[in-house]
N, C-alpha and C. Protein backbone atom coordinates (compact mmCIF):
# COMPACT_ATOMS: atom_id res chain seq x y z
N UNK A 1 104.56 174.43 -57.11
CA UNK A 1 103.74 175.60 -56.93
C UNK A 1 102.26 175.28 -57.08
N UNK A 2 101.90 174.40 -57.73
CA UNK A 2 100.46 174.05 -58.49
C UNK A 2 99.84 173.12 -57.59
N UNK A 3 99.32 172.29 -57.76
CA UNK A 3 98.16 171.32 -57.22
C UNK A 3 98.09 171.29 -55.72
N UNK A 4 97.16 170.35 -55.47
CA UNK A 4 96.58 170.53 -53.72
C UNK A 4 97.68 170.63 -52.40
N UNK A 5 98.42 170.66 -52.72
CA UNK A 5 100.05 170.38 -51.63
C UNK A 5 100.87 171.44 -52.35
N UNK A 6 100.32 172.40 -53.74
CA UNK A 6 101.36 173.34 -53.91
C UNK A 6 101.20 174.98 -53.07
N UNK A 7 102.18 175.99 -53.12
CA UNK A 7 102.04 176.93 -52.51
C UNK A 7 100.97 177.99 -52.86
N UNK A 8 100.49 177.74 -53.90
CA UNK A 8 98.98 178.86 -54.65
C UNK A 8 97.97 178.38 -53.81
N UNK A 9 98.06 176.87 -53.77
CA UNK A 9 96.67 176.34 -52.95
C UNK A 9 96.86 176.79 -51.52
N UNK A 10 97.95 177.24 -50.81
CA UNK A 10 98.10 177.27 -49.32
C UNK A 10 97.99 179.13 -49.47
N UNK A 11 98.06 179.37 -50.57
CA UNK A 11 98.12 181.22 -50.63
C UNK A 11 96.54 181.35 -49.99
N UNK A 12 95.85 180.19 -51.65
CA UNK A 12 94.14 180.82 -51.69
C UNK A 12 93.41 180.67 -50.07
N UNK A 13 94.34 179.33 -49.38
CA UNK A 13 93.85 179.04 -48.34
C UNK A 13 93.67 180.06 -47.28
N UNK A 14 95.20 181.11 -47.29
CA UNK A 14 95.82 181.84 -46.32
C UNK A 14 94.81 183.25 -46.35
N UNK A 15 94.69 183.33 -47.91
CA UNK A 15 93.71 184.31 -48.17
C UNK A 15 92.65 184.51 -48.14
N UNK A 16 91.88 183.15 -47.62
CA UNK A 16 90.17 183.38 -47.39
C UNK A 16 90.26 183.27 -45.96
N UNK A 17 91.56 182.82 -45.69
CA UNK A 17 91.24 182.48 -44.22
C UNK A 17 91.47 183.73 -42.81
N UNK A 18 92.48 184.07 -43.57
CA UNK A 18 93.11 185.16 -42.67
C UNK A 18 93.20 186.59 -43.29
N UNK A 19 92.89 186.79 -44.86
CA UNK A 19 92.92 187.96 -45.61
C UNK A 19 93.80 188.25 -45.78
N UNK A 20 95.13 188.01 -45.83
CA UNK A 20 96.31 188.32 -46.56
C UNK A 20 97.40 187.31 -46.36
N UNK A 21 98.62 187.32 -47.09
CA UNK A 21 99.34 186.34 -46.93
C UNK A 21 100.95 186.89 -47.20
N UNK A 22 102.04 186.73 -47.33
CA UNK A 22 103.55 187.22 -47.09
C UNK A 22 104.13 186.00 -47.72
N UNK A 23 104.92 186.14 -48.68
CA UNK A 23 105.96 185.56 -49.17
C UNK A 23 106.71 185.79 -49.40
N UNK A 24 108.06 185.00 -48.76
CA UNK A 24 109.48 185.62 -48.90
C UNK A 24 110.47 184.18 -49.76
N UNK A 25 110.99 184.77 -50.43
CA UNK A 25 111.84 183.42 -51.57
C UNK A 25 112.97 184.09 -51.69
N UNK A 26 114.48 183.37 -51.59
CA UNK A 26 116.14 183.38 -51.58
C UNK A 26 115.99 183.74 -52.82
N UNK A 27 116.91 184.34 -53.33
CA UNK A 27 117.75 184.68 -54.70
C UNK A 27 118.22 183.29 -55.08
N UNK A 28 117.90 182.75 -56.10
CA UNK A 28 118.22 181.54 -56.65
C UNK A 28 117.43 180.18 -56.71
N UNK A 29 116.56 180.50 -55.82
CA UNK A 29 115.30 179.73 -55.61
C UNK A 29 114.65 179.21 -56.94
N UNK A 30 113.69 177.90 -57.20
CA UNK A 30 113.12 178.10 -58.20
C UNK A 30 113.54 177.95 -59.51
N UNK A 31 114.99 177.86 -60.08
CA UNK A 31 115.82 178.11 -60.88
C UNK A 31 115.17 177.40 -62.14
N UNK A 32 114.66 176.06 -61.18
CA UNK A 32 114.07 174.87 -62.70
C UNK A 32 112.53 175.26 -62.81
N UNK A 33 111.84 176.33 -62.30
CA UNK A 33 110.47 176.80 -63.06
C UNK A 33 110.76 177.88 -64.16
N UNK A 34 112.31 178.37 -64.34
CA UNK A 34 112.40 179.69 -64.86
C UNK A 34 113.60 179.76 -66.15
N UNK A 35 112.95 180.17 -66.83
CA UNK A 35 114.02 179.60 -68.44
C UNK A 35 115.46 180.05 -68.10
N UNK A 36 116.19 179.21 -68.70
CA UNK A 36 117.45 178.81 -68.35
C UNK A 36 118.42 180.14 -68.88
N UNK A 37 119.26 180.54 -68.09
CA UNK A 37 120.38 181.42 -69.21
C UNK A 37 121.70 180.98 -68.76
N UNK A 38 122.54 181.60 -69.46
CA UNK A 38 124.19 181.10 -69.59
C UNK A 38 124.74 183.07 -68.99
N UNK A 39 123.70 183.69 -68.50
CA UNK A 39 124.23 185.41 -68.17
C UNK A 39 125.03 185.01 -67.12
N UNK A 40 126.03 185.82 -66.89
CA UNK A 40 127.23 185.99 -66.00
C UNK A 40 127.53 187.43 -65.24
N UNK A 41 127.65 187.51 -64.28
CA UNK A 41 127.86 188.89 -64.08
C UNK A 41 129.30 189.30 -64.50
N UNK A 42 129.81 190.54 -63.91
CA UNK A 42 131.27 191.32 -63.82
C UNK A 42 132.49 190.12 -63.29
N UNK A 43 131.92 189.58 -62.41
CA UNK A 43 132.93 188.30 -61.32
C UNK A 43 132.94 187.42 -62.01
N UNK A 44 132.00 186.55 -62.69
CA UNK A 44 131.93 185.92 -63.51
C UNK A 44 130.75 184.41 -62.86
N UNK A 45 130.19 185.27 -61.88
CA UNK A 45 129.00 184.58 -61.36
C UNK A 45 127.69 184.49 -62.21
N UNK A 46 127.34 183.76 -61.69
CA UNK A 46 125.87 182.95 -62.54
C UNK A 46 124.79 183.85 -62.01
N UNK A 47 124.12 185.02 -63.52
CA UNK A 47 122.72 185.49 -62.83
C UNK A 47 121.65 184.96 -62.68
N UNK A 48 120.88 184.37 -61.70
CA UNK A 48 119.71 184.12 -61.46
C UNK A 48 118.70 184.29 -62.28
N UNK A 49 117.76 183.90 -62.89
CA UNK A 49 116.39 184.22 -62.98
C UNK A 49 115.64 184.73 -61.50
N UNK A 50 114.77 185.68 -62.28
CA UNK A 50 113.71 186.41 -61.06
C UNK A 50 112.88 185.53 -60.76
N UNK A 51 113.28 184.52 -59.45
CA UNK A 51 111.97 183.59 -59.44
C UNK A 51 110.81 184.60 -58.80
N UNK A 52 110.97 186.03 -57.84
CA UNK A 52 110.38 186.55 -57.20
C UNK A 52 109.12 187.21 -58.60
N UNK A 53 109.71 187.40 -59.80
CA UNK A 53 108.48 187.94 -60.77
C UNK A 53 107.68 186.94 -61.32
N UNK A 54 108.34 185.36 -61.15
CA UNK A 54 107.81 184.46 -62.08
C UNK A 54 106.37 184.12 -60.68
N UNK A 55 106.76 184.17 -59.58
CA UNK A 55 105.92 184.07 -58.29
C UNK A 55 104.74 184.72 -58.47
N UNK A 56 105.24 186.37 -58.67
CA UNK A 56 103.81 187.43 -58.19
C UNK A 56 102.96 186.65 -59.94
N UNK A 57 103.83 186.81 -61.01
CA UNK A 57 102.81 186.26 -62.29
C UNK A 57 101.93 185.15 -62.26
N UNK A 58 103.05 183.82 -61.86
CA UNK A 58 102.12 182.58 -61.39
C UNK A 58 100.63 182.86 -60.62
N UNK A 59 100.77 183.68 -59.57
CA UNK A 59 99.96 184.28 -58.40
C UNK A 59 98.88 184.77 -58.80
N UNK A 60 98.81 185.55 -59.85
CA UNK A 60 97.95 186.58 -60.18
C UNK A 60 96.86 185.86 -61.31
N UNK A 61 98.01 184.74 -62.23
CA UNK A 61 97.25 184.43 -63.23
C UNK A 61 96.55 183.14 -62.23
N UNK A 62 96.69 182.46 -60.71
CA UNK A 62 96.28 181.19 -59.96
C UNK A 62 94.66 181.60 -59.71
N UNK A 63 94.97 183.22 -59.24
CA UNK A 63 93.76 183.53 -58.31
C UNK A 63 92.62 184.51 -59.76
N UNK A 64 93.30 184.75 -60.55
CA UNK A 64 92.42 185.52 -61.77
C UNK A 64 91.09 183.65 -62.13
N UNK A 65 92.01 182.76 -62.29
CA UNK A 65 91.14 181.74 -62.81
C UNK A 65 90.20 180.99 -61.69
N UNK A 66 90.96 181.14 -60.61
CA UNK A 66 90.12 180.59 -59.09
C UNK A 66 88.61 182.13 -58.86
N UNK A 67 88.71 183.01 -59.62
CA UNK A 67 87.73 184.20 -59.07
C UNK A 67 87.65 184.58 -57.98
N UNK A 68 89.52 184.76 -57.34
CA UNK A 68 89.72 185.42 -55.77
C UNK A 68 90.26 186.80 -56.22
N UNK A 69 89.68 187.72 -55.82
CA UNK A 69 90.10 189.12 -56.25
C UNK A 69 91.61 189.24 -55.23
N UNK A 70 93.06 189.11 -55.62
CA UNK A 70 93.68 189.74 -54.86
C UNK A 70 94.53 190.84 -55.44
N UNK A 71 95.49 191.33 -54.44
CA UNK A 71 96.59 192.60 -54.92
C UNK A 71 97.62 192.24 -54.11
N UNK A 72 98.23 191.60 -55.45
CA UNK A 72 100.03 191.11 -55.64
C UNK A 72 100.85 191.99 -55.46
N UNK A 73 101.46 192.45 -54.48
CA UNK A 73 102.94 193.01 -54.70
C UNK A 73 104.36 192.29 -54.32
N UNK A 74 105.26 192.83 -55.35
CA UNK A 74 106.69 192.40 -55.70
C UNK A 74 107.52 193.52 -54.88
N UNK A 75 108.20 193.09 -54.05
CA UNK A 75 109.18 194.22 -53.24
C UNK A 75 110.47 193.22 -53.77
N UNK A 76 111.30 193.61 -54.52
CA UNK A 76 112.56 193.00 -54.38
C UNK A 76 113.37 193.87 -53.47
N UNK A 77 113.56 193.37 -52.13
CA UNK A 77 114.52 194.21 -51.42
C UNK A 77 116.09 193.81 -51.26
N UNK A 78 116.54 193.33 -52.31
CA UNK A 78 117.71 193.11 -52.22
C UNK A 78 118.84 194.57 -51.37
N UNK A 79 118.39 195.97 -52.07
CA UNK A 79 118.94 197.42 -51.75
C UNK A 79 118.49 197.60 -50.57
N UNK A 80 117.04 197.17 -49.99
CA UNK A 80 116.67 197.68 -48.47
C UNK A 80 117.49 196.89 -47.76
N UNK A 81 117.96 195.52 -47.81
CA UNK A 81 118.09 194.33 -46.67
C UNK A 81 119.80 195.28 -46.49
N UNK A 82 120.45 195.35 -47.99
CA UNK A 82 122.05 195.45 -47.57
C UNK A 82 122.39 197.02 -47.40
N UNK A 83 121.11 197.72 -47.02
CA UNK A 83 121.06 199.27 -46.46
C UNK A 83 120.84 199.52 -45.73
N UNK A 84 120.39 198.60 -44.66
CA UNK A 84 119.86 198.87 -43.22
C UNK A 84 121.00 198.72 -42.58
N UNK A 85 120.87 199.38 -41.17
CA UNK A 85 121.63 199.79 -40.28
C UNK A 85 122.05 198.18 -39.59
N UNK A 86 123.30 198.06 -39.54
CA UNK A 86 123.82 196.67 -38.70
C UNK A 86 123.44 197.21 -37.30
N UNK A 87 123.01 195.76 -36.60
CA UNK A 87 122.47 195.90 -34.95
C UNK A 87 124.10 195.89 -34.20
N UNK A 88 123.77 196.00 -32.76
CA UNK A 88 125.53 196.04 -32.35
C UNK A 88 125.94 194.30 -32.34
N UNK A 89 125.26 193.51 -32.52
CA UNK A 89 125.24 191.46 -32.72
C UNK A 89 125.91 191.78 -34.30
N UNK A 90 125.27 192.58 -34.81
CA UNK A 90 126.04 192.15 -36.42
C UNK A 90 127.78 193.22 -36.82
N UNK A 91 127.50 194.48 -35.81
CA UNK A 91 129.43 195.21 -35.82
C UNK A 91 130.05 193.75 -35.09
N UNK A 92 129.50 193.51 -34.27
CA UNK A 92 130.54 192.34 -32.95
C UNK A 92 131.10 191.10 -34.27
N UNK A 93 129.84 190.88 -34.86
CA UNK A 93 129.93 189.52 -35.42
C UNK A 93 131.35 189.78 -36.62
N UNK A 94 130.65 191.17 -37.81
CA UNK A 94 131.77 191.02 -38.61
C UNK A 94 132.69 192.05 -37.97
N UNK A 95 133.27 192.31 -37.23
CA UNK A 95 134.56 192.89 -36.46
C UNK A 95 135.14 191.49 -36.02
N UNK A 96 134.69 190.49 -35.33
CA UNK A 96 135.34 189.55 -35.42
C UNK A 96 135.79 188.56 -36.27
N UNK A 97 134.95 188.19 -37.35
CA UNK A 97 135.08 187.52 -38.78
C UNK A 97 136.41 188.44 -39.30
N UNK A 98 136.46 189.67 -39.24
CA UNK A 98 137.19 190.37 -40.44
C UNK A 98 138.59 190.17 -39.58
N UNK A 99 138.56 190.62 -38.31
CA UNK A 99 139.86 190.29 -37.29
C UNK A 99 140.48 189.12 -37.60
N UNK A 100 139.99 187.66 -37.16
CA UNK A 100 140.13 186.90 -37.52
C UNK A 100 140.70 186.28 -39.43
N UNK A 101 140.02 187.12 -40.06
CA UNK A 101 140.74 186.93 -41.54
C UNK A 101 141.45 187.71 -41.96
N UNK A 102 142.48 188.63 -40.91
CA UNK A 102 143.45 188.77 -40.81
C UNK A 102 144.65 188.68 -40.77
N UNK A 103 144.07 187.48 -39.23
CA UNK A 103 145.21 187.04 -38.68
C UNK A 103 145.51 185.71 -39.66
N UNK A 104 144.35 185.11 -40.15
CA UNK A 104 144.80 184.24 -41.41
C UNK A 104 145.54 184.64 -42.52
N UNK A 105 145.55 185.37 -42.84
CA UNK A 105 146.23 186.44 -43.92
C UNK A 105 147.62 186.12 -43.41
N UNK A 106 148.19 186.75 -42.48
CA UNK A 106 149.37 187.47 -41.71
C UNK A 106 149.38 185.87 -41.38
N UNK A 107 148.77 185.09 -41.14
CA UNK A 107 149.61 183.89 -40.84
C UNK A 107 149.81 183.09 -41.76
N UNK A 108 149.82 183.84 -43.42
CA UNK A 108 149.97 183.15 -44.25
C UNK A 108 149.17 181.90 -45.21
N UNK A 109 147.89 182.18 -44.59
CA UNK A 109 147.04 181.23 -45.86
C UNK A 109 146.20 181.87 -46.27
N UNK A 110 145.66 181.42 -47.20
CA UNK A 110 144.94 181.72 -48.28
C UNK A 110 143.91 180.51 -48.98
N UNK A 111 143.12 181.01 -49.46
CA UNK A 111 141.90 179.82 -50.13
C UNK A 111 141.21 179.25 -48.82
N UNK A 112 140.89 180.56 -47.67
CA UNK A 112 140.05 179.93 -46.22
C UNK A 112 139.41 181.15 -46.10
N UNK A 113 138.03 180.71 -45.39
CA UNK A 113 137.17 181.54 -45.08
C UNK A 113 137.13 181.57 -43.53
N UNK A 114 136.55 182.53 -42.46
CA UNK A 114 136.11 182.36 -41.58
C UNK A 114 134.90 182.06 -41.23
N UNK A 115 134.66 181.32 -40.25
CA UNK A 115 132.92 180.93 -39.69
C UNK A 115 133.54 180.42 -38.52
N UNK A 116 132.09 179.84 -37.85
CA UNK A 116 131.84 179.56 -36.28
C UNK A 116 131.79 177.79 -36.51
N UNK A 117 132.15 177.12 -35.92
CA UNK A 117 131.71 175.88 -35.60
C UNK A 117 131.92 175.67 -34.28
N UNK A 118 130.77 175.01 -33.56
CA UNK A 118 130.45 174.71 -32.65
C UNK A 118 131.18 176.20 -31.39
N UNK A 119 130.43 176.70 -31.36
CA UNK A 119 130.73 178.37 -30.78
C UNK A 119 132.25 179.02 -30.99
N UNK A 120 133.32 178.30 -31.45
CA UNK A 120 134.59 178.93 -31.90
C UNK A 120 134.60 178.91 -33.60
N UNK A 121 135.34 179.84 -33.84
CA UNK A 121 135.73 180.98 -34.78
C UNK A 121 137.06 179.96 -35.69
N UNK A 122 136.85 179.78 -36.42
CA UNK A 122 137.29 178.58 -37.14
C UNK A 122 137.70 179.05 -38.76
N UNK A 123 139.20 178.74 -39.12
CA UNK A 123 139.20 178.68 -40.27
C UNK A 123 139.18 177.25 -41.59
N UNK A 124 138.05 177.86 -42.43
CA UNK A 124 137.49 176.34 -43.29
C UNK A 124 137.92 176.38 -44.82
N UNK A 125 138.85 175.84 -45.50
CA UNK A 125 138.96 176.20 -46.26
C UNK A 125 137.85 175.89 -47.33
N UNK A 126 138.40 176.92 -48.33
CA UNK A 126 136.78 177.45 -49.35
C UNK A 126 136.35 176.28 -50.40
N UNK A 127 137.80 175.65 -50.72
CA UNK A 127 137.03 174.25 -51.49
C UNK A 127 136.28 173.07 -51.12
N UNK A 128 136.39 173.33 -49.49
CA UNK A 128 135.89 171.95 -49.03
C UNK A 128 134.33 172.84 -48.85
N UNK A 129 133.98 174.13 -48.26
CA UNK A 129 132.49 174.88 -48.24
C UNK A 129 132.45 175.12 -49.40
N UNK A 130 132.31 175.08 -50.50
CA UNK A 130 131.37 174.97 -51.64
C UNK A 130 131.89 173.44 -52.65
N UNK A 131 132.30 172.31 -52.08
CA UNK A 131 132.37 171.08 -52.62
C UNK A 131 131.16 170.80 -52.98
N UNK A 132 130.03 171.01 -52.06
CA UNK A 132 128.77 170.10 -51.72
C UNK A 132 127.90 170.99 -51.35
N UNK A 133 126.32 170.77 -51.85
CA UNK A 133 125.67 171.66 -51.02
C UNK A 133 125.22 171.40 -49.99
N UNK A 134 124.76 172.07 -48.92
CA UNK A 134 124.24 172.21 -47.78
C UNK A 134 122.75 171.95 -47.23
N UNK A 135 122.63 171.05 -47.35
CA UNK A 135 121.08 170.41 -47.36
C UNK A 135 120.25 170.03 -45.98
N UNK A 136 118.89 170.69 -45.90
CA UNK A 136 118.48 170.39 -44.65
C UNK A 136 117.54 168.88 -45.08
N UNK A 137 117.24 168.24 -43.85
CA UNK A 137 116.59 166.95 -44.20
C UNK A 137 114.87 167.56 -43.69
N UNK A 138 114.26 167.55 -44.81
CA UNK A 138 112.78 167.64 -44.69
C UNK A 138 111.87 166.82 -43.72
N UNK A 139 112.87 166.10 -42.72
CA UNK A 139 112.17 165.02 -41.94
C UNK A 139 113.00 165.21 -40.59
N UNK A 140 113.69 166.06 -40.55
CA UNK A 140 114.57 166.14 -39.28
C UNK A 140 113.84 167.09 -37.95
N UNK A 141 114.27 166.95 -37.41
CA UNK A 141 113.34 167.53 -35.80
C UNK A 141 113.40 168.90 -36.11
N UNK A 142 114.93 169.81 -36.58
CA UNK A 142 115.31 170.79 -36.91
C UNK A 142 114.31 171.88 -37.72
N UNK A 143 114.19 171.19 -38.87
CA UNK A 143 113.43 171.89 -40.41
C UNK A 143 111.88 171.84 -39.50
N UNK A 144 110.92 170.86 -38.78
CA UNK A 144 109.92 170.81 -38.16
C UNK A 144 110.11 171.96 -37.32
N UNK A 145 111.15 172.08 -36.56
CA UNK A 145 110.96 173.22 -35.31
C UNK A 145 110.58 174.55 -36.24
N UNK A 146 111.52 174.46 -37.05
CA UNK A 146 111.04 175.99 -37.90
C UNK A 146 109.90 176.42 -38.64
N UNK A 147 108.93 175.25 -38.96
CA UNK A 147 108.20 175.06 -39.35
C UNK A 147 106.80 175.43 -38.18
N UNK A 148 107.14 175.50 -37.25
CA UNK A 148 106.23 175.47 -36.59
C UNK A 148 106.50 176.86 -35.87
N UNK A 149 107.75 177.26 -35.50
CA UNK A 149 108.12 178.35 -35.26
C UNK A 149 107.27 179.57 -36.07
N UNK A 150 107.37 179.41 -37.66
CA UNK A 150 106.46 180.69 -38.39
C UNK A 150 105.64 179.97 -39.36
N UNK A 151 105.22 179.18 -38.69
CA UNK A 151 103.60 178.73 -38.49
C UNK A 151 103.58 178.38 -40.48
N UNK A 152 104.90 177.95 -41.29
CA UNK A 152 104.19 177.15 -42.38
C UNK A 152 103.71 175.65 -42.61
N UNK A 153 103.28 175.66 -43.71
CA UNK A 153 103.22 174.53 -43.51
C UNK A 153 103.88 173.44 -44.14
N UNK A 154 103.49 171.89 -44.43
CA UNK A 154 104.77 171.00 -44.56
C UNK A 154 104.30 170.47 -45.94
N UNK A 155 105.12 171.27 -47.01
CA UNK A 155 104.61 170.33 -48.18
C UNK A 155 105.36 169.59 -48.88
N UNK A 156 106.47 169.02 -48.10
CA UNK A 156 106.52 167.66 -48.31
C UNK A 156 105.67 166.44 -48.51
């Protein structure tokens, strides 16, 4: 987050340059800037730290000591994102996911998820998708296209 290649320095940049700036960060993000807990939810999943509050704080206390007047806001939209109206791409998508983990059902397995590989509808089972995580390579043509797509930048 900090020094000349961190994201405060590309904020202050974004902010003298263009007058405002947008940051969006995953649920879980961040985990090793933000004190550790052992909380669990109802399922018995691991709660997150708010990296999104430790962000706007970092933010506020970056630009209070730099003498950039800004105004931080925190939208956690976790309730807006899973309240909005599905497009007719997202009924098609899970009408077919749920069809499909059906017919897995009724054909008798269990411990498999549905997804797409390579444009067919594929069942994977669930220990081999969360064995390992899923890692993009910071040097691949891929992570660059997107990068350039919404115009961030590379602080690698």
């Amino acid at each position: 987050m900090h020094g000349p290649h961190g994201i405060l320095h590309h904020l202050k940049y974004l902010i003298q340059t263009k007058g405002s700036a947008v940051v969006c960060v995953a649920e879980g993000a961040g985990q090793n800037l933000l004190q550790k807990t052992n909380a669990t939810d109802a399922s018995g999943n691991v709660v997150f730290g708010d990296i999104g509050v430790h962000i706007q704080q970092e933010t506020k206390k970056y630009f209070k000591q730099a003498g950039v007047p800004v105004d931080v806001k925190y939208i956690d939209p976790t309730y807006m994102i899973r309240a909005c109206r599905a497009n007719a791409s997202d009924g098609i998508l899970c009408a077919v996911l749920g069809q499909n983990a059906v017919h897995g059902a009724f054909a008798g397995y269990s411990g498999i998820t549905v997804g797409t590989c390579n444009t067919h509808y594929v069942y994977l089972p669930i220990p081999e998708v969360i064995s390992h995580p899923r890692l993009i390579d910071p040097n691949s043509r891929m992570w660059h296209r997107c990068l350039t797509s919404t115009g961030q930048p590379d602080f690698v």
